[in-house]
C-alpha atoms as a PDB file:
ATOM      1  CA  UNK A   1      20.384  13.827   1.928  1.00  0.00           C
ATOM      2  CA  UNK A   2      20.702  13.602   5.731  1.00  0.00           C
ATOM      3  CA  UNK A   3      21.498  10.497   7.652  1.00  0.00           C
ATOM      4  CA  UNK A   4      18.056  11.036   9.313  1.00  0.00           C
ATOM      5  CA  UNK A   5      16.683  10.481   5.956  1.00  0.00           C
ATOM      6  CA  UNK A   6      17.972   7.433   4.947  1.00  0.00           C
ATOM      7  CA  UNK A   7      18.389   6.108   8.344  1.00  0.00           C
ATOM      8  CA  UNK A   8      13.790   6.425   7.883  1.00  0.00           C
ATOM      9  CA  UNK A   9      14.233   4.226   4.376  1.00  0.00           C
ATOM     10  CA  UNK A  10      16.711   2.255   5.844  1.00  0.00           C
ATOM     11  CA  UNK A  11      13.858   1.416   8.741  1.00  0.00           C
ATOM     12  CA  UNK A  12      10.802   1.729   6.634  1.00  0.00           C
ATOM     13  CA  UNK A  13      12.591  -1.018   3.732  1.00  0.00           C
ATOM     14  CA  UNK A  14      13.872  -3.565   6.727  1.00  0.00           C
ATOM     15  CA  UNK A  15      10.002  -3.544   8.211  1.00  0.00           C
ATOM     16  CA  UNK A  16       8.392  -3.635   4.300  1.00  0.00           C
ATOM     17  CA  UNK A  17      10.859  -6.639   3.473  1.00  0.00           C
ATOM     18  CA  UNK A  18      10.183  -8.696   6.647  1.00  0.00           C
ATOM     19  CA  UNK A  19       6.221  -8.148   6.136  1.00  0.00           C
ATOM     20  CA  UNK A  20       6.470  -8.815   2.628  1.00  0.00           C
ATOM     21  CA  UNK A  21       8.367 -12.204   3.112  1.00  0.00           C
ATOM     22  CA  UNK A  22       6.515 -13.145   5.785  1.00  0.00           C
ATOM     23  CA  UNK A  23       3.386 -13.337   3.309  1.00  0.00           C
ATOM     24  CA  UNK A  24       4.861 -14.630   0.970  1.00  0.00           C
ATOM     25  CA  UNK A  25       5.494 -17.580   2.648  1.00  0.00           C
ATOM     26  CA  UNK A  26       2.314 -17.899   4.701  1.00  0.00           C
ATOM     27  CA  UNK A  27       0.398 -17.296   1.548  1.00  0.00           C
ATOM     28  CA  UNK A  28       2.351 -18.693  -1.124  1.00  0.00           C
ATOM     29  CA  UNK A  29      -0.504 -19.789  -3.152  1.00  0.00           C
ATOM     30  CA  UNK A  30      -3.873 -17.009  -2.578  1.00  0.00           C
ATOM     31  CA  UNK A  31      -6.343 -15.755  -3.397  1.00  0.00           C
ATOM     32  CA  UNK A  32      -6.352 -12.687  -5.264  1.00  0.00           C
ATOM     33  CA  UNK A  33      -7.988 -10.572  -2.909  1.00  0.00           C
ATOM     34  CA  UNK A  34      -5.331 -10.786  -0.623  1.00  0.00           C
ATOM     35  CA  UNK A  35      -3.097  -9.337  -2.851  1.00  0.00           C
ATOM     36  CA  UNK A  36      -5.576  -6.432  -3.086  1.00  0.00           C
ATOM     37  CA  UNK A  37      -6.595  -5.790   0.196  1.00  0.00           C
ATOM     38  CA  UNK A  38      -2.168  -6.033   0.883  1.00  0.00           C
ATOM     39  CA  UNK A  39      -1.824  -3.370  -1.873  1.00  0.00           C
ATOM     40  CA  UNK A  40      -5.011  -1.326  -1.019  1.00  0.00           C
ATOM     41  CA  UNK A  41      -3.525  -1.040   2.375  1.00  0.00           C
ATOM     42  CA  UNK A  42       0.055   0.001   1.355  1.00  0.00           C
ATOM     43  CA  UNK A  43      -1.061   2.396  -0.828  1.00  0.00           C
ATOM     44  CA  UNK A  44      -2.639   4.140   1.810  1.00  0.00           C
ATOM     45  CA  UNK A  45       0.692   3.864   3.761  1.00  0.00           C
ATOM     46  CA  UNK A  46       2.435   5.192   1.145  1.00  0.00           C
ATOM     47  CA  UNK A  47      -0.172   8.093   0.345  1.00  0.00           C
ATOM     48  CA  UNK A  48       0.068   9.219   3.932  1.00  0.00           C
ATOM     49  CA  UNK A  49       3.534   9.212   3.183  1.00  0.00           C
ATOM     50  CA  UNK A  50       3.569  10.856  -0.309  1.00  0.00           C
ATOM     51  CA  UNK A  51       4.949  14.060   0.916  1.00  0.00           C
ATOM     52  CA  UNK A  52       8.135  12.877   1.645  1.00  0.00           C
ATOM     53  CA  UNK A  53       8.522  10.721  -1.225  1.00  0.00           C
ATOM     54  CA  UNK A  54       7.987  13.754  -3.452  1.00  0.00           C
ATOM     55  CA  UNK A  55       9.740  16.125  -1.570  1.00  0.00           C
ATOM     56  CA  UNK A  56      12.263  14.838   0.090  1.00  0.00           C
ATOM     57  CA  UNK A  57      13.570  11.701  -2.177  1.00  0.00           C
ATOM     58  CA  UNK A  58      12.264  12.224  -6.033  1.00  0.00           C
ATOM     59  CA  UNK A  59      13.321  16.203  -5.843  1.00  0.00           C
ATOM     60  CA  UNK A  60      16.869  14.490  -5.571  1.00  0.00           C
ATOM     61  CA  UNK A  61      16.151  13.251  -8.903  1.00  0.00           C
ATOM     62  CA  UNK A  62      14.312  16.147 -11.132  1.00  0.00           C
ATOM     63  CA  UNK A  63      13.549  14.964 -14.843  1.00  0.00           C
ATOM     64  CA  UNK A  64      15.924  15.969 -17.268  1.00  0.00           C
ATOM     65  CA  UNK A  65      13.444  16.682 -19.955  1.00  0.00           C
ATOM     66  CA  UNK A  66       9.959  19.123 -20.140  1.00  0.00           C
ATOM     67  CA  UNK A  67       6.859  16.926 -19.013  1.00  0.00           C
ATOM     68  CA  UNK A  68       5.703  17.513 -22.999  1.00  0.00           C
ATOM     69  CA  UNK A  69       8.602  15.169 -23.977  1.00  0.00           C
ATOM     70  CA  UNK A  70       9.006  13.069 -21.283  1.00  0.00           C
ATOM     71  CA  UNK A  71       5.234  12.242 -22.049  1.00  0.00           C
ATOM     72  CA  UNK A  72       6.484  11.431 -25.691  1.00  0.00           C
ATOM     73  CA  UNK A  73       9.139   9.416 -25.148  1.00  0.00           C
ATOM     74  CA  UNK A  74       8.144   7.369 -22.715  1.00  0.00           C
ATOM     75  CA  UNK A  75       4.808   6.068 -24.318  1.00  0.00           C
ATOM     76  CA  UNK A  76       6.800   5.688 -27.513  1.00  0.00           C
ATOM     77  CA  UNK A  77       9.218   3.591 -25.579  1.00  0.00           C
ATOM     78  CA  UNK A  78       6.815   1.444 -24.068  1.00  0.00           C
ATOM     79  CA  UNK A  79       4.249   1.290 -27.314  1.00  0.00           C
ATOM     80  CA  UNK A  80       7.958  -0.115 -29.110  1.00  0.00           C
ATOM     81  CA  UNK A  81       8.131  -2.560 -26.197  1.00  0.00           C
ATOM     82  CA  UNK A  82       4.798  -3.784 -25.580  1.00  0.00           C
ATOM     83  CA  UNK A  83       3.169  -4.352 -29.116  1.00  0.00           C
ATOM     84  CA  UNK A  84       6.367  -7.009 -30.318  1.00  0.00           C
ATOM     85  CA  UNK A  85       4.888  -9.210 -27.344  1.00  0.00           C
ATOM     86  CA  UNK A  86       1.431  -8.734 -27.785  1.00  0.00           C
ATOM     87  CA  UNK A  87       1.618 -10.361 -31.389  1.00  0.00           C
ATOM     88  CA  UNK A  88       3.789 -13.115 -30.002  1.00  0.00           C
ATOM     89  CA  UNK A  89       0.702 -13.666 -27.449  1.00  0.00           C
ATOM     90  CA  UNK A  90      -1.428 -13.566 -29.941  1.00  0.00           C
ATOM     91  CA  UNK A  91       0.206 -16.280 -32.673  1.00  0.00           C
ATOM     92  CA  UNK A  92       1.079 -18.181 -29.615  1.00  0.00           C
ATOM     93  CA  UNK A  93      -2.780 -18.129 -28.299  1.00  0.00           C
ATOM     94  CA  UNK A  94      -3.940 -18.756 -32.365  1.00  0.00           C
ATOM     95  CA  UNK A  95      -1.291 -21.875 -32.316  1.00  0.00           C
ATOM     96  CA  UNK A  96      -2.814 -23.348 -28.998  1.00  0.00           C
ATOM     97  CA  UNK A  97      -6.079 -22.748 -29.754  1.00  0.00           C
ATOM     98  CA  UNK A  98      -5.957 -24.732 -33.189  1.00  0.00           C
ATOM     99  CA  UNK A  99      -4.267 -27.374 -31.228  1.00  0.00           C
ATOM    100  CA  UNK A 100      -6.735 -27.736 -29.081  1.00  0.00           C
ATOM    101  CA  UNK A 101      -9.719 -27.444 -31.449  1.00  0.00           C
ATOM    102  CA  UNK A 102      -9.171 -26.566 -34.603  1.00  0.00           C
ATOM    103  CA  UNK A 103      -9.695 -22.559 -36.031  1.00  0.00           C
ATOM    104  CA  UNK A 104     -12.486 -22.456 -33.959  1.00  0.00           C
ATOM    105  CA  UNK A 105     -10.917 -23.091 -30.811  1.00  0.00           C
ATOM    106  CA  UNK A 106      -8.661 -20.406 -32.612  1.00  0.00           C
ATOM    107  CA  UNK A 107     -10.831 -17.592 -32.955  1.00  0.00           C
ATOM    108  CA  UNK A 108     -12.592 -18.261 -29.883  1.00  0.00           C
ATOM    109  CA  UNK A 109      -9.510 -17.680 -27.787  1.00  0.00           C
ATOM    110  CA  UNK A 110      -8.458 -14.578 -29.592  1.00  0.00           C
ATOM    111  CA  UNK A 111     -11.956 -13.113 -30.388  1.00  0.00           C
ATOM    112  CA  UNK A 112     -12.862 -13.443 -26.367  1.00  0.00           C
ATOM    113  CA  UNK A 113     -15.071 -10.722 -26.122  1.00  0.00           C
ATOM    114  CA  UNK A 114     -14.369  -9.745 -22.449  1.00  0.00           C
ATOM    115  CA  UNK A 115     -10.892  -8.864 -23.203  1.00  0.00           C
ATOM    116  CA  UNK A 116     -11.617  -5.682 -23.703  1.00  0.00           C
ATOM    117  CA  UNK A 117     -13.835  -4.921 -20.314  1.00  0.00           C
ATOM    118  CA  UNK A 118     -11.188  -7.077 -18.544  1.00  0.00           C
ATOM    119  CA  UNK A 119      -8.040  -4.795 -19.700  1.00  0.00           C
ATOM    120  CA  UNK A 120     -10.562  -2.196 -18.573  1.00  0.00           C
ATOM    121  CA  UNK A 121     -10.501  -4.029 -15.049  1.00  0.00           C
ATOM    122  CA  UNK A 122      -6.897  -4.768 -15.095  1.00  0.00           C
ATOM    123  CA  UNK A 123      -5.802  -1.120 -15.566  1.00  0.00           C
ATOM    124  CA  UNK A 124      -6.510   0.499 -12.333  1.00  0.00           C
ATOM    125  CA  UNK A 125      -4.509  -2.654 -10.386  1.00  0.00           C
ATOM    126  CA  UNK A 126      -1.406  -2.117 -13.080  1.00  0.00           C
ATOM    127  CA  UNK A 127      -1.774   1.159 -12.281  1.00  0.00           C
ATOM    128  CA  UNK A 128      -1.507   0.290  -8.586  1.00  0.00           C
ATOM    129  CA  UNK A 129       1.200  -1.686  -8.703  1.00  0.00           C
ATOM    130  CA  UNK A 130       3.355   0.574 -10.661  1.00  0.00           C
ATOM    131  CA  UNK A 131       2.398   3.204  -8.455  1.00  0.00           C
ATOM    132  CA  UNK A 132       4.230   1.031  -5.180  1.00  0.00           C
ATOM    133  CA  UNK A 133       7.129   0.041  -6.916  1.00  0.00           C
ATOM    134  CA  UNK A 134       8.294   3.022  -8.990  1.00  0.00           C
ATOM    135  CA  UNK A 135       7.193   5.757  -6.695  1.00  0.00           C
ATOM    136  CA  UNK A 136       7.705   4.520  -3.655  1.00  0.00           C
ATOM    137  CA  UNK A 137      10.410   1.827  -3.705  1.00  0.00           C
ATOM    138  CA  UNK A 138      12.529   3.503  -6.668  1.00  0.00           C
ATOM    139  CA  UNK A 139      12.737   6.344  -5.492  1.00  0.00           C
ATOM    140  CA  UNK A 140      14.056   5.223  -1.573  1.00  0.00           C
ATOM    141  CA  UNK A 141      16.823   2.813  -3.572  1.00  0.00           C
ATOM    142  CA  UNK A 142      17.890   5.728  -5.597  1.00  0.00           C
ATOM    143  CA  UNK A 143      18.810   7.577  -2.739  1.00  0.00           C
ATOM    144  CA  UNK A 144      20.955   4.470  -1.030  1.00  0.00           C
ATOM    145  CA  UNK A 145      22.036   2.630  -3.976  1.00  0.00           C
ATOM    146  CA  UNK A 146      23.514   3.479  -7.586  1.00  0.00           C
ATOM    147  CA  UNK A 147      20.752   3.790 -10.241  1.00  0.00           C
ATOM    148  CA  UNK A 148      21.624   0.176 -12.247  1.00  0.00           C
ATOM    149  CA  UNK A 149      21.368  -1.175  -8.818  1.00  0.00           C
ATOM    150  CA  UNK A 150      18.181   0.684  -7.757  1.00  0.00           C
ATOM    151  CA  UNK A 151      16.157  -0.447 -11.174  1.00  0.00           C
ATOM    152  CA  UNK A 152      17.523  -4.119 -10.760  1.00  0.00           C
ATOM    153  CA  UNK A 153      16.070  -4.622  -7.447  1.00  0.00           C
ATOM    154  CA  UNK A 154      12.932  -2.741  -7.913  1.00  0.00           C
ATOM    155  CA  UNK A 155      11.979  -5.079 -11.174  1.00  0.00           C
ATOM    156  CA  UNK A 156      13.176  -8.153  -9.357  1.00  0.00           C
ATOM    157  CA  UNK A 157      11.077  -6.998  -6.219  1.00  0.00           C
ATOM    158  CA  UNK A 158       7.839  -6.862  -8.711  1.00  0.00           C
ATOM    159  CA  UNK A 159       8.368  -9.911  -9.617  1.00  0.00           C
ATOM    160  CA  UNK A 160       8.634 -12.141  -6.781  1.00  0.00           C
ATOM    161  CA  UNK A 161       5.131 -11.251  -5.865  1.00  0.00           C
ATOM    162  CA  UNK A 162       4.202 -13.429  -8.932  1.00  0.00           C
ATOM    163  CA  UNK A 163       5.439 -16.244  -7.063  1.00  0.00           C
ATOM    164  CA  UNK A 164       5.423 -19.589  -7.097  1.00  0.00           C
ATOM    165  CA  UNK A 165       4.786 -19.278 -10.818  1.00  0.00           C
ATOM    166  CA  UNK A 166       8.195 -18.874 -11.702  1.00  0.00           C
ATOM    167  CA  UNK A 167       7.854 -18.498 -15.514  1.00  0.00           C
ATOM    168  CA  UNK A 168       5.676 -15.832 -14.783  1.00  0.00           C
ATOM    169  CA  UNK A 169       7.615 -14.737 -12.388  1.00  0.00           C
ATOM    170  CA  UNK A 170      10.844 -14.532 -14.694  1.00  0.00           C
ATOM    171  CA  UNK A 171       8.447 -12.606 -16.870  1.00  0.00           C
ATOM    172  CA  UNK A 172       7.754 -10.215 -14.266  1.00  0.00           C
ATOM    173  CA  UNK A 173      11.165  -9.354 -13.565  1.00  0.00           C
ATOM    174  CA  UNK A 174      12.258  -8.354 -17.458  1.00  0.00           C
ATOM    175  CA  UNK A 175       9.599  -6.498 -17.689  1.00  0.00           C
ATOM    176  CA  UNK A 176       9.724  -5.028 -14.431  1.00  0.00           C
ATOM    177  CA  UNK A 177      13.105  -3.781 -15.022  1.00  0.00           C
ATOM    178  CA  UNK A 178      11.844  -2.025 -17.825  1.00  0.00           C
ATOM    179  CA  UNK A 179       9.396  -0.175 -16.181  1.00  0.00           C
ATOM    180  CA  UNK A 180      11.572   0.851 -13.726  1.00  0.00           C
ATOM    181  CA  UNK A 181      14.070   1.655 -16.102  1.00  0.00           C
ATOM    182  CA  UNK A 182      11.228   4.275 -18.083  1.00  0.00           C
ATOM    183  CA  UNK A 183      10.086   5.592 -14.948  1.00  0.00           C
ATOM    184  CA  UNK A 184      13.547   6.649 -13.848  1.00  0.00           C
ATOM    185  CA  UNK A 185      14.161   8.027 -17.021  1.00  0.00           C
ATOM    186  CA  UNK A 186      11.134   9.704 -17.668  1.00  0.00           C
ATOM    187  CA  UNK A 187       8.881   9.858 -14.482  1.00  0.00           C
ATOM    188  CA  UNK A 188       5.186   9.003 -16.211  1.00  0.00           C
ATOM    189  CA  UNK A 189       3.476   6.530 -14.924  1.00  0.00           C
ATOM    190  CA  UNK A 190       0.238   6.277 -16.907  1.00  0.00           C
ATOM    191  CA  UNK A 191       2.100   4.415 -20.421  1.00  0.00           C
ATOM    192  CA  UNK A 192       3.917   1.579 -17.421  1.00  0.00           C
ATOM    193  CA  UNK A 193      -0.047   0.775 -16.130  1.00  0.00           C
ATOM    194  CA  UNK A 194      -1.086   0.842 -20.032  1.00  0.00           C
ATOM    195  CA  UNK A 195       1.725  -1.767 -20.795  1.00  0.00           C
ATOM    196  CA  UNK A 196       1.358  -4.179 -18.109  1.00  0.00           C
ATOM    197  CA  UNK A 197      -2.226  -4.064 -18.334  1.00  0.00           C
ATOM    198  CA  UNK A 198      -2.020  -4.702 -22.100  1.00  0.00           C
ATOM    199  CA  UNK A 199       0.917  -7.662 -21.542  1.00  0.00           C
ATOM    200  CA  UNK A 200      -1.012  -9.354 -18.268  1.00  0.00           C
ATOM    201  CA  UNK A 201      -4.860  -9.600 -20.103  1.00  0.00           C
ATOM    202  CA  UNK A 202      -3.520 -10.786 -23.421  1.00  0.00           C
ATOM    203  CA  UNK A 203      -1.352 -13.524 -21.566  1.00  0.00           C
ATOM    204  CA  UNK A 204      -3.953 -14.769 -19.598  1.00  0.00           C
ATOM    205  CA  UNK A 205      -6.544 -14.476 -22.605  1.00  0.00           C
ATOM    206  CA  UNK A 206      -4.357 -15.897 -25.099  1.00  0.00           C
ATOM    207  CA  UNK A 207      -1.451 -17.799 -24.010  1.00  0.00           C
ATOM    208  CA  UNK A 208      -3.273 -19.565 -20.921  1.00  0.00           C
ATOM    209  CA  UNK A 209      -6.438 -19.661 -22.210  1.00  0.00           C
ATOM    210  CA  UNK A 210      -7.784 -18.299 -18.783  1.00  0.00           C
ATOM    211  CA  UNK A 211     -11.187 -15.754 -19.205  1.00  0.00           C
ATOM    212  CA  UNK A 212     -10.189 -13.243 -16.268  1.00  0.00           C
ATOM    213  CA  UNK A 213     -13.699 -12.127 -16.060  1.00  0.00           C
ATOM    214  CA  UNK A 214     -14.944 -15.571 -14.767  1.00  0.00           C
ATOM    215  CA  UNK A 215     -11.746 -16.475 -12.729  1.00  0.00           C
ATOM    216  CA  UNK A 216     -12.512 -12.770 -10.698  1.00  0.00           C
ATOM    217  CA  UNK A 217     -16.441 -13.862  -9.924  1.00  0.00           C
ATOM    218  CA  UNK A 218     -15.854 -17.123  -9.215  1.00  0.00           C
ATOM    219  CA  UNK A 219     -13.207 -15.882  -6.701  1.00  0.00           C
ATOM    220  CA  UNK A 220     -15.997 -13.073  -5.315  1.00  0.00           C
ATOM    221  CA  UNK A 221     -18.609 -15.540  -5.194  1.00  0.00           C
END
């Protein structure tokens, strides 16, 4: 890799971090649009820039394994670490909602019927996500920084924008790490979106108690 080369991700990480904390800290507490209309417009950014990325830093890096098993393994991987926390969601969501109001509150907390069209939702902006932080940042630490270092910073760097929630936020960055961890490994990105969009409804459905569907139209309204 050429010192032009990293000298560009050197540049183009410096600018991304001073933008990125800069929002932070004006906007510390947003709506989510923002976030959306930020992502919307680095993912253009970064597919005008896609070329490189897959050219010039991930063929650096080519998978170790055919696509057939790569495929496999990582939706095995993440299917082994996303159901375990889906049924702790769950009895967590069933405890609180008999707390609250007996098995009826319960039920109606699990049994939410727009889960289901809200995972739907939530899928395309997991997607997203993974999409900046594996392909694009991953991929640019990789080629400055050892790999343990690389998949650190990338999970930590998906979770800050969870901030100020910082349970969430600790959340974020285990299973960020992960993520990063299976895309480096295995370079599909579909079963990270699946997990993450699995992990964030159910949280918000059952451990908060929050119905996605009518936090997004209040916020569009």
């Amino acid at each position: 890799m050429g010192q032009s080369v990293k000298h560009r991700i050197l540049t183009e990480l410096f600018v991304l971090g001073v933008l990125t904390t800069v929002f932070l800290v004006v906007f510390p507490k947003r709506p989510i649009y923002l976030d959306v209309l930020l992502a919307l417009f680095a993912l253009g950014l970064i597919a005008w820039n896609a070329r490189f990325t897959r050219n010039s830093i991930w063929a650096q890096f080519p998978p170790e394994e055919d696509l057939q098993t790569r495929v496999r393994r990582s939706y095995l991987l993440a299917s082994a670490f996303t159901i375990p926390i889906i049924l702790a969601f769950a009895a967590i969501g069933l405890a609180l909602g008999y707390r609250e109001s007996g098995w009826n509150g319960a039920w109606a907390r699990f049994l939410n019927y727009h889960l289901p069209l809200a995972f739907v939702l939530y899928l395309p902006w997991a997607l997203l996500q993974q999409f900046l932080f594996q392909f694009y940042l991953l991929g640019r630490l990789l080629t400055l920084f050892p790999t343990p270092v690389s998949v650190v910073v990338t999970g930590m760097a998906y979770s800050l924008v969870h901030l100020p929630d910082i349970g969430v936020t600790l959340a974020a960055a285990a299973a960020g790490i992960f993520w990063t961890f299976l895309y480096r490994r295995y370079r599909v990105l579909l079963p990270l979106g699946l997990s993450h969009a699995f992990l964030g409804s159910t949280f918000y459905y059952w451990v908060c108690g929050h119905d996605l569907l009518m936090v997004w139209k209040e916020m569009l309204q």
